[in-house]
N, C-alpha and C. Protein backbone atom coordinates (compact mmCIF):
# COMPACT_ATOMS: atom_id res chain seq x y z
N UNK A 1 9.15 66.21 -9.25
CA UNK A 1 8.39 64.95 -9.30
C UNK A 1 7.02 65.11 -8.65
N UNK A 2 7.05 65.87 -7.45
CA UNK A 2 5.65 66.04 -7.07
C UNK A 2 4.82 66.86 -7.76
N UNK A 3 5.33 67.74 -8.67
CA UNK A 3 4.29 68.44 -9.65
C UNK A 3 3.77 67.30 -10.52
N UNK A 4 4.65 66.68 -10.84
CA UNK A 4 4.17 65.46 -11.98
C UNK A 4 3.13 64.87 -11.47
N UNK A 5 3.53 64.42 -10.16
CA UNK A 5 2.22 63.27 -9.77
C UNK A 5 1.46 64.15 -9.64
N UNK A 6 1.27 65.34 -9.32
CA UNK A 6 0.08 66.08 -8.99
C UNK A 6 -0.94 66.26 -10.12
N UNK A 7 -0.13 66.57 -11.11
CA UNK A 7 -0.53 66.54 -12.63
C UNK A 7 -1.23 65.55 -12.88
N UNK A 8 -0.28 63.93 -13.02
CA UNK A 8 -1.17 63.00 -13.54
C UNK A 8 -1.96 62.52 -12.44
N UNK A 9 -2.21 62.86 -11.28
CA UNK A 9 -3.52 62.44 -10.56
C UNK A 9 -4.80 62.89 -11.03
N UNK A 10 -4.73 64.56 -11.60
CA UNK A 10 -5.47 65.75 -12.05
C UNK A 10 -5.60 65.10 -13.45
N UNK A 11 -5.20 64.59 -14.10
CA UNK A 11 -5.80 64.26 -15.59
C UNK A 11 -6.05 62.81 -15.65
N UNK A 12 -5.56 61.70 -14.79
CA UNK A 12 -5.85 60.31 -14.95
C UNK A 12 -6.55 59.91 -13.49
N UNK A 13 -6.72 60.04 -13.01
CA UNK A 13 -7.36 60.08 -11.69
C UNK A 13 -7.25 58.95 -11.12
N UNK A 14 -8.31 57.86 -10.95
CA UNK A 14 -7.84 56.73 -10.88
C UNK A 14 -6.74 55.57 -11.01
N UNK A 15 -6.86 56.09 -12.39
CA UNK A 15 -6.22 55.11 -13.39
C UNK A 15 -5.06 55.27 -13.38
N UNK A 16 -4.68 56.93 -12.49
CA UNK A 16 -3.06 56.93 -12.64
C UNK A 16 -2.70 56.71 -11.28
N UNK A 17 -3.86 56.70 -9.99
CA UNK A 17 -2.98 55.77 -8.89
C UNK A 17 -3.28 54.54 -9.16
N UNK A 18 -3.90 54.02 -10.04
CA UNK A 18 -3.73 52.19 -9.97
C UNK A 18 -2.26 51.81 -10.78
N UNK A 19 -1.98 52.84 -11.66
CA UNK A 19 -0.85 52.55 -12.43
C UNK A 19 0.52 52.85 -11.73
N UNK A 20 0.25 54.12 -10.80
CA UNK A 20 1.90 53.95 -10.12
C UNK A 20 1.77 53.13 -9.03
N UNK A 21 0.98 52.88 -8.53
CA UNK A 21 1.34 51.87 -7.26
C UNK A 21 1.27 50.73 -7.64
N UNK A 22 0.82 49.89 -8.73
CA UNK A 22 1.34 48.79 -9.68
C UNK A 22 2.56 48.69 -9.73
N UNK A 23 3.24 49.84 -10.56
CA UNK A 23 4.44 49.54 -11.18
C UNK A 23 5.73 50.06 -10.01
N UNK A 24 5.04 50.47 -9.37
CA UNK A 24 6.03 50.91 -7.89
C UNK A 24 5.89 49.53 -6.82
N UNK A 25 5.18 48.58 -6.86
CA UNK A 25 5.04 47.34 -6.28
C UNK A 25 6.31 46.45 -7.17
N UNK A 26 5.86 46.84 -8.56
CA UNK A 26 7.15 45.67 -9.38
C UNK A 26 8.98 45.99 -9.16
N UNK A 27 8.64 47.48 -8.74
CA UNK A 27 10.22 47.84 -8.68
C UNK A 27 10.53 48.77 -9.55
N UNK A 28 9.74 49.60 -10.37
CA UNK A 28 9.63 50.64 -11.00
C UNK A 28 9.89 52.11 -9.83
N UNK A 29 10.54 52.55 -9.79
CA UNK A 29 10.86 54.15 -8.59
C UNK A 29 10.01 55.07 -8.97
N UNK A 30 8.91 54.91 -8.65
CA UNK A 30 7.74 55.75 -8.30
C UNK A 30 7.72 56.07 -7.32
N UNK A 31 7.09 57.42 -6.55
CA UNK A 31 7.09 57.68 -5.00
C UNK A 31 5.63 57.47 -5.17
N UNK A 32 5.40 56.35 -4.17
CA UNK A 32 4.19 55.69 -3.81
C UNK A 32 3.80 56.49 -2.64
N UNK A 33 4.24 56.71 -1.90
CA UNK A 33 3.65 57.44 -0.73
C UNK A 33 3.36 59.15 -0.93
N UNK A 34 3.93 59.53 -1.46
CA UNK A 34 3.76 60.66 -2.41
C UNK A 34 2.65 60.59 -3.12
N UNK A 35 2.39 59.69 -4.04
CA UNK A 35 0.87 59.74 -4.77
C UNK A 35 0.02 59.36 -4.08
N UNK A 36 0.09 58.90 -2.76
CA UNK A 36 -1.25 58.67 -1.76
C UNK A 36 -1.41 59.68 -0.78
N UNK A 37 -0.23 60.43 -0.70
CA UNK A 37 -0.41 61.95 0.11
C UNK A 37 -1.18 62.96 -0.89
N UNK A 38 -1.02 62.67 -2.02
CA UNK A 38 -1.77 63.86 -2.71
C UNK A 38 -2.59 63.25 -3.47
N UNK A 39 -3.50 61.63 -3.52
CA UNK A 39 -4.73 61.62 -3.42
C UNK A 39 -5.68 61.49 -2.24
N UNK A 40 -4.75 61.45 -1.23
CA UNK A 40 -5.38 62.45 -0.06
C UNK A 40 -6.38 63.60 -0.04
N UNK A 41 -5.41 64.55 -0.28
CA UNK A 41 -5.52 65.89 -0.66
C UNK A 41 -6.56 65.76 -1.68
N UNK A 42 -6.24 65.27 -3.15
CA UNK A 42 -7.51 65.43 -3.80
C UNK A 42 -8.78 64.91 -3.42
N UNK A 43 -8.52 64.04 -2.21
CA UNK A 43 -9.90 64.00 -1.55
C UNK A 43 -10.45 64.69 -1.06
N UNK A 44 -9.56 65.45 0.11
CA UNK A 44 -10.15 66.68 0.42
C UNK A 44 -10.64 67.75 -0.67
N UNK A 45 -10.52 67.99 -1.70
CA UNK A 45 -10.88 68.90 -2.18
C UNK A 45 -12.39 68.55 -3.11
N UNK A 46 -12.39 66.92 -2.89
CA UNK A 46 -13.62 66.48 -3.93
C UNK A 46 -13.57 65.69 -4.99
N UNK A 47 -11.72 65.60 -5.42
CA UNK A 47 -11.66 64.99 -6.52
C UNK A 47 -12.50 63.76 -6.62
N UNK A 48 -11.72 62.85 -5.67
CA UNK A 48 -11.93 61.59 -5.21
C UNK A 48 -12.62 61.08 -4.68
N UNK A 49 -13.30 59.92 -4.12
CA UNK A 49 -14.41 59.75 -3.05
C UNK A 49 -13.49 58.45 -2.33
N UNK A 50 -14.13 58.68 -1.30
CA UNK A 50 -12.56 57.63 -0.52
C UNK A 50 -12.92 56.26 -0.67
N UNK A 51 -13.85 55.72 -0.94
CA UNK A 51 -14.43 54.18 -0.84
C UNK A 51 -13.24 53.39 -2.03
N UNK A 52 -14.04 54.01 -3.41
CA UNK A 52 -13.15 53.60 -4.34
C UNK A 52 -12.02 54.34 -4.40
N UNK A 53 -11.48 54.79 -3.99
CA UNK A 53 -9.95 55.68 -4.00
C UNK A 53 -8.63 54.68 -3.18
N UNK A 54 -9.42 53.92 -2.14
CA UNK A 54 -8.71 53.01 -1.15
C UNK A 54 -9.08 51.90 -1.83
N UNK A 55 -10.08 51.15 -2.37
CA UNK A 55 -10.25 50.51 -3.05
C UNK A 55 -8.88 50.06 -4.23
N UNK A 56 -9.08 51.16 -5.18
CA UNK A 56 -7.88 51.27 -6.06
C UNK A 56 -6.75 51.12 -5.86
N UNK A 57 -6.26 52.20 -5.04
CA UNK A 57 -5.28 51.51 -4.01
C UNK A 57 -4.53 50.70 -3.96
N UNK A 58 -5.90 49.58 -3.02
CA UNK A 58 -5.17 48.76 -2.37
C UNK A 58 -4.99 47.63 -3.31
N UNK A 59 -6.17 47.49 -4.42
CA UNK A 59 -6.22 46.37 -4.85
C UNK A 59 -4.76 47.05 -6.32
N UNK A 60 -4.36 47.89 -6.48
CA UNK A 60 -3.08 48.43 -7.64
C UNK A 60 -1.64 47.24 -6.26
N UNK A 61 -1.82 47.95 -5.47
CA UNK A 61 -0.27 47.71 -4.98
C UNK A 61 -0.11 45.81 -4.40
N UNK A 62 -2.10 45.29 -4.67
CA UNK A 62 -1.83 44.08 -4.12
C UNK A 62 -1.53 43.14 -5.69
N UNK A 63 -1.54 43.90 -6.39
CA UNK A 63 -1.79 43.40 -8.12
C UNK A 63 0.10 43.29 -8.11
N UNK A 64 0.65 44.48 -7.87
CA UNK A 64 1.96 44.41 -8.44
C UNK A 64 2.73 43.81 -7.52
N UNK A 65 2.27 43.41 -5.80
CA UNK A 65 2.83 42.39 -5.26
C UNK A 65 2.90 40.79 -5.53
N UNK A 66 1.62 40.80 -6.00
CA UNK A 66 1.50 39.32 -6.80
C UNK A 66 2.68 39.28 -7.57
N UNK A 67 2.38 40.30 -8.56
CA UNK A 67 3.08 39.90 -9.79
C UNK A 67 4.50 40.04 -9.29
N UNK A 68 5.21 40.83 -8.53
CA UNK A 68 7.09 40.08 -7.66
C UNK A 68 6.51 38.92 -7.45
N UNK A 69 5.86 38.33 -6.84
CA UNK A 69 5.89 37.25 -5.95
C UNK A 69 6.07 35.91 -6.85
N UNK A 70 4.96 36.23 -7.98
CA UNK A 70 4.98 35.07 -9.17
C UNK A 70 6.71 35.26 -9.82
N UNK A 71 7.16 36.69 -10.08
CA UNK A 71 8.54 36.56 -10.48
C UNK A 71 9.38 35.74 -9.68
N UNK A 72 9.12 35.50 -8.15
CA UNK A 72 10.18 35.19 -7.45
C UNK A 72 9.83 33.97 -7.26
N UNK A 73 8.87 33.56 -7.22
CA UNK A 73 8.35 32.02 -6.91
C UNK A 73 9.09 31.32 -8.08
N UNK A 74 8.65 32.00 -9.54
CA UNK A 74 9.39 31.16 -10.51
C UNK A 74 10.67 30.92 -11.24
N UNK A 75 11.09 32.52 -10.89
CA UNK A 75 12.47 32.51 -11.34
C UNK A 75 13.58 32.90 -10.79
N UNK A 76 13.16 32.66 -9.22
CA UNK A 76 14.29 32.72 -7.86
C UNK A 76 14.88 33.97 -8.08
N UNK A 77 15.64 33.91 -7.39
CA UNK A 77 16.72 35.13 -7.01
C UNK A 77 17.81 35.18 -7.89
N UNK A 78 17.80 34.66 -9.22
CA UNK A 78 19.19 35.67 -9.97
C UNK A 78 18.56 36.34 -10.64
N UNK A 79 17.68 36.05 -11.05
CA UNK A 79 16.24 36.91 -11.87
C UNK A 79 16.41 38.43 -11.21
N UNK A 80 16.14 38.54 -10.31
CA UNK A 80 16.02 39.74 -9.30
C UNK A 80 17.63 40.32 -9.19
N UNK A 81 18.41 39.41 -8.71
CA UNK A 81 19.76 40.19 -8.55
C UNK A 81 20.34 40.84 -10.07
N UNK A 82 19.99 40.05 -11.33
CA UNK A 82 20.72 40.24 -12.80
C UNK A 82 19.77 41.18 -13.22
N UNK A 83 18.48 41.85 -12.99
CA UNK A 83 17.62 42.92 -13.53
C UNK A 83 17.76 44.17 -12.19
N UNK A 84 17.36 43.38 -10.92
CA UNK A 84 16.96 44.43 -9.69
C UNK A 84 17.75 45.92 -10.65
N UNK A 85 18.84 45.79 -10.30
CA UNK A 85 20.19 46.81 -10.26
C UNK A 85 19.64 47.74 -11.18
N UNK A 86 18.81 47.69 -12.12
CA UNK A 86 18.44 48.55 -13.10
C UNK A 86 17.14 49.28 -12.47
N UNK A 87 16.33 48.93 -11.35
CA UNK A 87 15.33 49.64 -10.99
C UNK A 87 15.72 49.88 -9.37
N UNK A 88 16.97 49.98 -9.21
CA UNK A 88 17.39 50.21 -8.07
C UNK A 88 17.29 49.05 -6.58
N UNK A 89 17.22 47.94 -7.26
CA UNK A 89 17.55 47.05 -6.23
C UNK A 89 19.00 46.48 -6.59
N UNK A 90 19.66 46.65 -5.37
CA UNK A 90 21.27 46.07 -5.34
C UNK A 90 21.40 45.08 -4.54
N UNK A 91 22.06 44.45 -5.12
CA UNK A 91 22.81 43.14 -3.74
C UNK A 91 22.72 43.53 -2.45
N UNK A 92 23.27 44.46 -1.87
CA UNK A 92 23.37 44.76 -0.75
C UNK A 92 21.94 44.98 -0.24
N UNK A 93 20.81 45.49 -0.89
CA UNK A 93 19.47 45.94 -0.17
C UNK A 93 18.83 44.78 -0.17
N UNK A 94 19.07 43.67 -1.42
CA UNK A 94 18.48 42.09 -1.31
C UNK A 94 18.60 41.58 -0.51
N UNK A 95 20.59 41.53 -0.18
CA UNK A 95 21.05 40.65 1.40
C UNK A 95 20.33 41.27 2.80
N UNK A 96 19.96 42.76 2.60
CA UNK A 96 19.56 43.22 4.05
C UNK A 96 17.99 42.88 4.22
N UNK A 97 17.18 42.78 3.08
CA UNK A 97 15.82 42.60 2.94
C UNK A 97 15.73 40.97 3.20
N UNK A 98 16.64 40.07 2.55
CA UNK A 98 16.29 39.25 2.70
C UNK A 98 16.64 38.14 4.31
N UNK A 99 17.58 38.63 4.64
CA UNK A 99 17.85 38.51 6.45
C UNK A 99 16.64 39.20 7.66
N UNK A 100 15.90 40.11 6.75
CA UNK A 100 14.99 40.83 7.72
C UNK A 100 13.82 39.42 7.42
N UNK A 101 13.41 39.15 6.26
CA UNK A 101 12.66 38.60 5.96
C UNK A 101 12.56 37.16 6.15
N UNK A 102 13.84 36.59 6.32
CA UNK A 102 14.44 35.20 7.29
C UNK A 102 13.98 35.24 8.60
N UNK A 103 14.26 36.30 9.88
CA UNK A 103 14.37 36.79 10.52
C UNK A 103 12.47 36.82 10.89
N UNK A 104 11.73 37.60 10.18
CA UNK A 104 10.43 37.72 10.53
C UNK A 104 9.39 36.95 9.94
N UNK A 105 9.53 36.80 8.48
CA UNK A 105 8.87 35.86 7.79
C UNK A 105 7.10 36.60 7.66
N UNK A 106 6.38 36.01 8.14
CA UNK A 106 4.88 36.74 7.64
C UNK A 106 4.70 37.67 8.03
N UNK A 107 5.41 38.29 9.68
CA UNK A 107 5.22 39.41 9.96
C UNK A 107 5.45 40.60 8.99
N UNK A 108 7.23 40.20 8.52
CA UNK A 108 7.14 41.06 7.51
C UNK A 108 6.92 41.51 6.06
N UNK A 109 5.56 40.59 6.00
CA UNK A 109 4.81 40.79 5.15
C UNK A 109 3.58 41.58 5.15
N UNK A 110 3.43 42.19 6.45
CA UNK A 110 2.52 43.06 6.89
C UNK A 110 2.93 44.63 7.03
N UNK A 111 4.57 44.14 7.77
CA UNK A 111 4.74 45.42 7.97
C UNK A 111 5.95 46.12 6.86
N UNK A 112 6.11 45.42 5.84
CA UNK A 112 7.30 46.09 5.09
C UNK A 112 6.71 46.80 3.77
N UNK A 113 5.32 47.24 4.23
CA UNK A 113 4.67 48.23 2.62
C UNK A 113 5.19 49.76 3.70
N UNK A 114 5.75 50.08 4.70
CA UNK A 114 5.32 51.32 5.58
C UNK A 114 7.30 51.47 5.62
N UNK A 115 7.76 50.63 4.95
CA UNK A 115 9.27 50.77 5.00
C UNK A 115 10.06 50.47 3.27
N UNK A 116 10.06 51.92 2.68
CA UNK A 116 10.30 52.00 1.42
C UNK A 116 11.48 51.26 1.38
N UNK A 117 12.36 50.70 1.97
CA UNK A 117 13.77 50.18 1.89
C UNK A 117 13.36 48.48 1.47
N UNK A 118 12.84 47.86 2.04
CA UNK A 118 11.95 46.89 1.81
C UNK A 118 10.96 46.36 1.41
N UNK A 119 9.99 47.18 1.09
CA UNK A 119 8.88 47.48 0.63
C UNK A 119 8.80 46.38 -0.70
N UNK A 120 9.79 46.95 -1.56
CA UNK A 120 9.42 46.25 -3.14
C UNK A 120 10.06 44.73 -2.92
N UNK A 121 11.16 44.61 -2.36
CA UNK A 121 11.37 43.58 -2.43
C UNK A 121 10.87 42.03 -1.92
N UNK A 122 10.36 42.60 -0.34
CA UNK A 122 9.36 41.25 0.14
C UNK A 122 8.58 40.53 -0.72
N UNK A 123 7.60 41.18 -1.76
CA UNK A 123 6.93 39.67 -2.30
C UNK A 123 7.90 39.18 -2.95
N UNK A 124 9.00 39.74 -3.86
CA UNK A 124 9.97 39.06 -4.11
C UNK A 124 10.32 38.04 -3.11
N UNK A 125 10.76 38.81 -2.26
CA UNK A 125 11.54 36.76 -1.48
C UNK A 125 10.61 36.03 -0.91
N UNK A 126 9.11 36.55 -0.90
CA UNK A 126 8.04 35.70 -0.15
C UNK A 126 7.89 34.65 -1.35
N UNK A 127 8.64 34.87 -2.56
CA UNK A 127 7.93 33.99 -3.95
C UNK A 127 9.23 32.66 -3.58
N UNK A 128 10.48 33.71 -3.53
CA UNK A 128 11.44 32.94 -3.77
C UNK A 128 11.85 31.73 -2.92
N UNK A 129 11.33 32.17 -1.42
CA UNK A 129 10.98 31.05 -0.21
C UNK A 129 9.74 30.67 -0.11
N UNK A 130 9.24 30.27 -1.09
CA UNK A 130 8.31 29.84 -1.81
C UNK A 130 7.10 29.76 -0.84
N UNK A 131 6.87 30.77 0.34
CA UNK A 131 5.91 30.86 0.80
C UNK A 131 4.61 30.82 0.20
N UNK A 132 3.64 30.24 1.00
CA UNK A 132 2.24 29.31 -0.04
C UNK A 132 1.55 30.52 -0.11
N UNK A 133 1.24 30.51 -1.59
CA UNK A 133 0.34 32.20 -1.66
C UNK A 133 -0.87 32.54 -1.53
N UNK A 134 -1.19 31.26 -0.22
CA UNK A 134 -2.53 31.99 -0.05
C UNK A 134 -2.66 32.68 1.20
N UNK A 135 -1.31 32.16 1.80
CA UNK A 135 -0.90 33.04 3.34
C UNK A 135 -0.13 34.45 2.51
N UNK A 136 0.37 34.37 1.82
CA UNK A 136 1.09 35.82 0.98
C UNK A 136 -0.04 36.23 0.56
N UNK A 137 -1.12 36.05 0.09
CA UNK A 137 -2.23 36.90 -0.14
C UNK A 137 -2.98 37.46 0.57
N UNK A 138 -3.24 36.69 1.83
CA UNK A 138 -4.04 37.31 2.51
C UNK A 138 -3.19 38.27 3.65
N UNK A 139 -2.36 38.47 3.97
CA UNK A 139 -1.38 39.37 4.54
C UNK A 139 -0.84 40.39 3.88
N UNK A 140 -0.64 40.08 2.16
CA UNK A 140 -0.70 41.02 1.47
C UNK A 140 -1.52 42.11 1.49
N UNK A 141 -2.69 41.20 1.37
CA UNK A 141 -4.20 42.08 1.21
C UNK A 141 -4.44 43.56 2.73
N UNK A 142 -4.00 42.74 3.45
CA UNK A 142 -4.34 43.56 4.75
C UNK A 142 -3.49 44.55 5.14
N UNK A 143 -2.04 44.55 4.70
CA UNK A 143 -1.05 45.58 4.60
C UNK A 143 -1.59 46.45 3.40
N UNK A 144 -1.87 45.99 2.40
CA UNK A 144 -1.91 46.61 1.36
C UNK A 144 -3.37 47.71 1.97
N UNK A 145 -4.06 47.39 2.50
CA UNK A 145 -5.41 48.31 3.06
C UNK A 145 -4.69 48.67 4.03
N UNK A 146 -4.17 48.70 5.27
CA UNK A 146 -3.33 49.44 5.99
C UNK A 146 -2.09 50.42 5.38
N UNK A 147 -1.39 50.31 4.32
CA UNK A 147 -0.70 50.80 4.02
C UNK A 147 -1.34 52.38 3.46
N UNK A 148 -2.17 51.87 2.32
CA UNK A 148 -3.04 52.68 1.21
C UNK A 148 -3.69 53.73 2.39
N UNK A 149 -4.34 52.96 3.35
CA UNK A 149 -5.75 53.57 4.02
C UNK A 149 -4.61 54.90 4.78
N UNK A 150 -3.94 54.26 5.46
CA UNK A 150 -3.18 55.52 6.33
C UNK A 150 -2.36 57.04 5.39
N UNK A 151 -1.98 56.69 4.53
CA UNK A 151 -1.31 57.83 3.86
C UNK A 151 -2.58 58.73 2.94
N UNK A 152 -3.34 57.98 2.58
CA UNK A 152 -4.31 58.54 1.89
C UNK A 152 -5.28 59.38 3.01
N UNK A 153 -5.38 58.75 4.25
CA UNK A 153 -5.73 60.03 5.34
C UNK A 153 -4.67 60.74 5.65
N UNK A 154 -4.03 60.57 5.92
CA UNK A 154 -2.81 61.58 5.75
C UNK A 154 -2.94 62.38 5.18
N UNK A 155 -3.33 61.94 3.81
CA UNK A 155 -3.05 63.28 3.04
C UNK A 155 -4.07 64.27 3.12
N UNK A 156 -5.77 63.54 3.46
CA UNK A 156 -6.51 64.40 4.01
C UNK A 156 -6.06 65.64 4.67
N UNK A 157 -6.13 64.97 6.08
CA UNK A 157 -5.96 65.81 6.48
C UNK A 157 -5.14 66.92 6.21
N UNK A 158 -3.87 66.48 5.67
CA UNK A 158 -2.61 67.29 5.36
C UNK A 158 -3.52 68.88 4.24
N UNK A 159 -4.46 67.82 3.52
CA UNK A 159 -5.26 69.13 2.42
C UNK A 159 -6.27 70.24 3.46
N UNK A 160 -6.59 69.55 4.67
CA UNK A 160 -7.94 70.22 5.38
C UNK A 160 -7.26 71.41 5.90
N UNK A 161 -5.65 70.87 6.97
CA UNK A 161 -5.32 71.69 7.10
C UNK A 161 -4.77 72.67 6.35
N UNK A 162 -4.44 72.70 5.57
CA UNK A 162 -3.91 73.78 4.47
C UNK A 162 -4.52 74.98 3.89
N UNK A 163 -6.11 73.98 3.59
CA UNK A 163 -7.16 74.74 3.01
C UNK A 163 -7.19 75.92 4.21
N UNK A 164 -7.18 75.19 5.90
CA UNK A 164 -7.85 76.22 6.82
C UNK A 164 -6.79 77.60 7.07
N UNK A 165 -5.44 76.91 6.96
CA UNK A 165 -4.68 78.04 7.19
C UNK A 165 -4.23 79.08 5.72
N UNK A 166 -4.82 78.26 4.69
CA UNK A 166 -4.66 79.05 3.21
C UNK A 166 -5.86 80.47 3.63
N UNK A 167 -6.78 79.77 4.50
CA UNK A 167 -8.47 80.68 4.45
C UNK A 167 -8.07 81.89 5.40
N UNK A 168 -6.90 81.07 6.65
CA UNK A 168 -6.72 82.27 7.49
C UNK A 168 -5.48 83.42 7.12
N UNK A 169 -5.02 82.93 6.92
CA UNK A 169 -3.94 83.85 5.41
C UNK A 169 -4.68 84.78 5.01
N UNK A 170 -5.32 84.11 4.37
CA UNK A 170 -6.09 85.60 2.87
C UNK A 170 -7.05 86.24 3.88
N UNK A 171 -7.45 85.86 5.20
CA UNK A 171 -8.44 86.59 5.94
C UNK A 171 -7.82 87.85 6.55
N UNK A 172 -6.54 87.44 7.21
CA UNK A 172 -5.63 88.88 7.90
C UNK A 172 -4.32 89.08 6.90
N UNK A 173 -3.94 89.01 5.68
CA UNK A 173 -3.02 89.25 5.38
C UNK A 173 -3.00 90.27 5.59
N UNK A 174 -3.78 91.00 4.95
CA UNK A 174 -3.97 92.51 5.08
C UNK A 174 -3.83 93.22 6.24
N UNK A 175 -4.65 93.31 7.55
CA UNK A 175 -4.14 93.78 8.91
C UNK A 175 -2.90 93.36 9.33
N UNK A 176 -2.51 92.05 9.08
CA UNK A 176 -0.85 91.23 9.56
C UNK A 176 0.08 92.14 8.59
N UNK A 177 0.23 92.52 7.57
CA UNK A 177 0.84 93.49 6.61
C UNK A 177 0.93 95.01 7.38
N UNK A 178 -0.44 95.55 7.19
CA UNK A 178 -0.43 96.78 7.80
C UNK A 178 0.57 97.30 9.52
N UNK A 179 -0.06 95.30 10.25
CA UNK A 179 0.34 95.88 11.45
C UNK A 179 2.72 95.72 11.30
N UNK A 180 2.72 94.83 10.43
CA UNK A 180 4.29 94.75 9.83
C UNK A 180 5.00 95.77 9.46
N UNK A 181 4.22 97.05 8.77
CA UNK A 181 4.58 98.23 8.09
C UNK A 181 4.61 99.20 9.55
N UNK A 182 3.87 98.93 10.18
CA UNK A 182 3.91 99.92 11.18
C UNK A 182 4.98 99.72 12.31
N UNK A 183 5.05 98.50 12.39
CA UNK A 183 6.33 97.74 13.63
C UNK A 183 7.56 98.12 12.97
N UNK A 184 7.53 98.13 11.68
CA UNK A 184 9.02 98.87 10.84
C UNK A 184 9.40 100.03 11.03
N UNK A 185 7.68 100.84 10.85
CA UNK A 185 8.18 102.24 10.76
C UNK A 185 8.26 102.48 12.39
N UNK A 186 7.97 102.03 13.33
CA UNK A 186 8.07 102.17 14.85
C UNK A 186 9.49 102.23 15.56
N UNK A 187 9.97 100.79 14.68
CA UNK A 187 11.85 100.83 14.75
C UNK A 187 12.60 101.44 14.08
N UNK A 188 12.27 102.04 12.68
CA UNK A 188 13.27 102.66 12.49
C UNK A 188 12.99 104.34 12.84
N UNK A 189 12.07 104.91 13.79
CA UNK A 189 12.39 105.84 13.92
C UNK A 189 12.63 105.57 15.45
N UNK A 190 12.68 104.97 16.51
CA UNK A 190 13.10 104.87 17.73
C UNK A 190 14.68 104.76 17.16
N UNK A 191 14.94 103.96 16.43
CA UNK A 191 16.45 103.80 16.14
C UNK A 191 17.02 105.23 15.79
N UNK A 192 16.58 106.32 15.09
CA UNK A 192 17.20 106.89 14.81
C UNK A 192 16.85 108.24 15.64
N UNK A 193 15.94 107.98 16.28
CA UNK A 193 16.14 108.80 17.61
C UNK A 193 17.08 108.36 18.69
N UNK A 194 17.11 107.21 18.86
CA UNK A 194 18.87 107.23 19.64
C UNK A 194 20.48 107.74 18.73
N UNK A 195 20.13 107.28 17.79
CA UNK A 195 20.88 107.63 16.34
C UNK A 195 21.39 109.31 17.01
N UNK A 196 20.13 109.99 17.32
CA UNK A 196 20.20 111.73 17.27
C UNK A 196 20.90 111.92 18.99
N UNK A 197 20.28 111.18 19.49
CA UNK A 197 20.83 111.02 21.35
C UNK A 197 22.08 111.25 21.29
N UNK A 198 22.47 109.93 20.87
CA UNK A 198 24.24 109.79 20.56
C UNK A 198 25.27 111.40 19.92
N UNK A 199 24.50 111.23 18.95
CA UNK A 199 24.77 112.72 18.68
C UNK A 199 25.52 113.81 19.22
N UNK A 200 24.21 113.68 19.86
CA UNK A 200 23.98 115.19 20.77
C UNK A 200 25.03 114.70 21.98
N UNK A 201 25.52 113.90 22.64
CA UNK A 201 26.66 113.76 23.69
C UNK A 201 27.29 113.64 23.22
């Protein structure tokens, strides 16, 4: 799967993180954090430019939170329980999402994009407890830029470092090799000079 996303980041660029973190907001099993670790990375390398990259982003995963939220505002919770099951929401992750979400209410509407277990389902029950959506929007909005912004540096960095230790690799493989061949041939003839010790008593 991570070759895939790597792939369609490399041929759709944009357009293919606005499209999985859309359809990974509706409940589609996309690894969302996965395609923001490696448009990270394609930042580091140039693909991307980070303004509109977080941009995209944020405004893909605040698009497909709306759109749960309008599902749940209008067609409550059997809607969700009689389809979820097919994109991997079950009863059991509804009842635990939706007690967390009793339990915290706007908070965890901030903090449940950074917890894949919950993640898809909150604007769902923020629709269905018909929270007013202009407080679900604007909390949306700000997770959704906290969410996006952190993994997508992440992945930076995750590419910077790579690049540096890919650079220091190919710089000593060669002496780190040579000095490997020689630490071999060092032990196996100490070894078999005790090898001859033994021997000889």
């Amino acid at each position: 799967m991570h070759i895939h996303i790597h792939q369609l980041l490399g041929q759709y660029g944009y357009i293919g993180v606005f499209i999985i973190l859309t359809l990974e907001m509706i409940g589609i099993p996309f690894p969302a954090e996965t395609t923001l670790v490696f448009s990270g990375i394609e930042w580091s390398k140039g693909v991307f430019s980070i303004v509109p990259l977080i941009l995209v982003a944020s405004l893909a995963n605040m698009l497909g939170s709306t759109i749960a939220y309008g599902i749940g505002y209008y067609l409550g919770s059997p809607i969700v329980l009689k389809y979820g099951k097919y994109v991997g929401i079950t009863k059991e992750r509804y009842l635990a999402a939706e007690h967390k979400f009793n339990q915290y209410s706007v908070r965890i509407v901030i903090i449940a994009k950074f917890f894949a277990g919950i993640r898809v389902l909150t604007p769902y029950l923020a629709g269905i407890n018909q929270m007013p959506f202009s407080v679900f929007a604007m909390y949306n909005a700000l997770s959704a830029f906290l969410w996006t912004t952190t993994f997508i540096i992440a992945g930076r960095y995750l590419g910077v470092a790579w690049k540096h230790y890919h650079t220091m690799l190919n710089h000593y493989i060669i002496p780190i090799s040579i000095l490997a061949v020689l630490l071999f041939i060092a032990y196996w003839l100490i070894k078999k000079r005790k090898s001859r010790v033994s021997e000889a008593k």
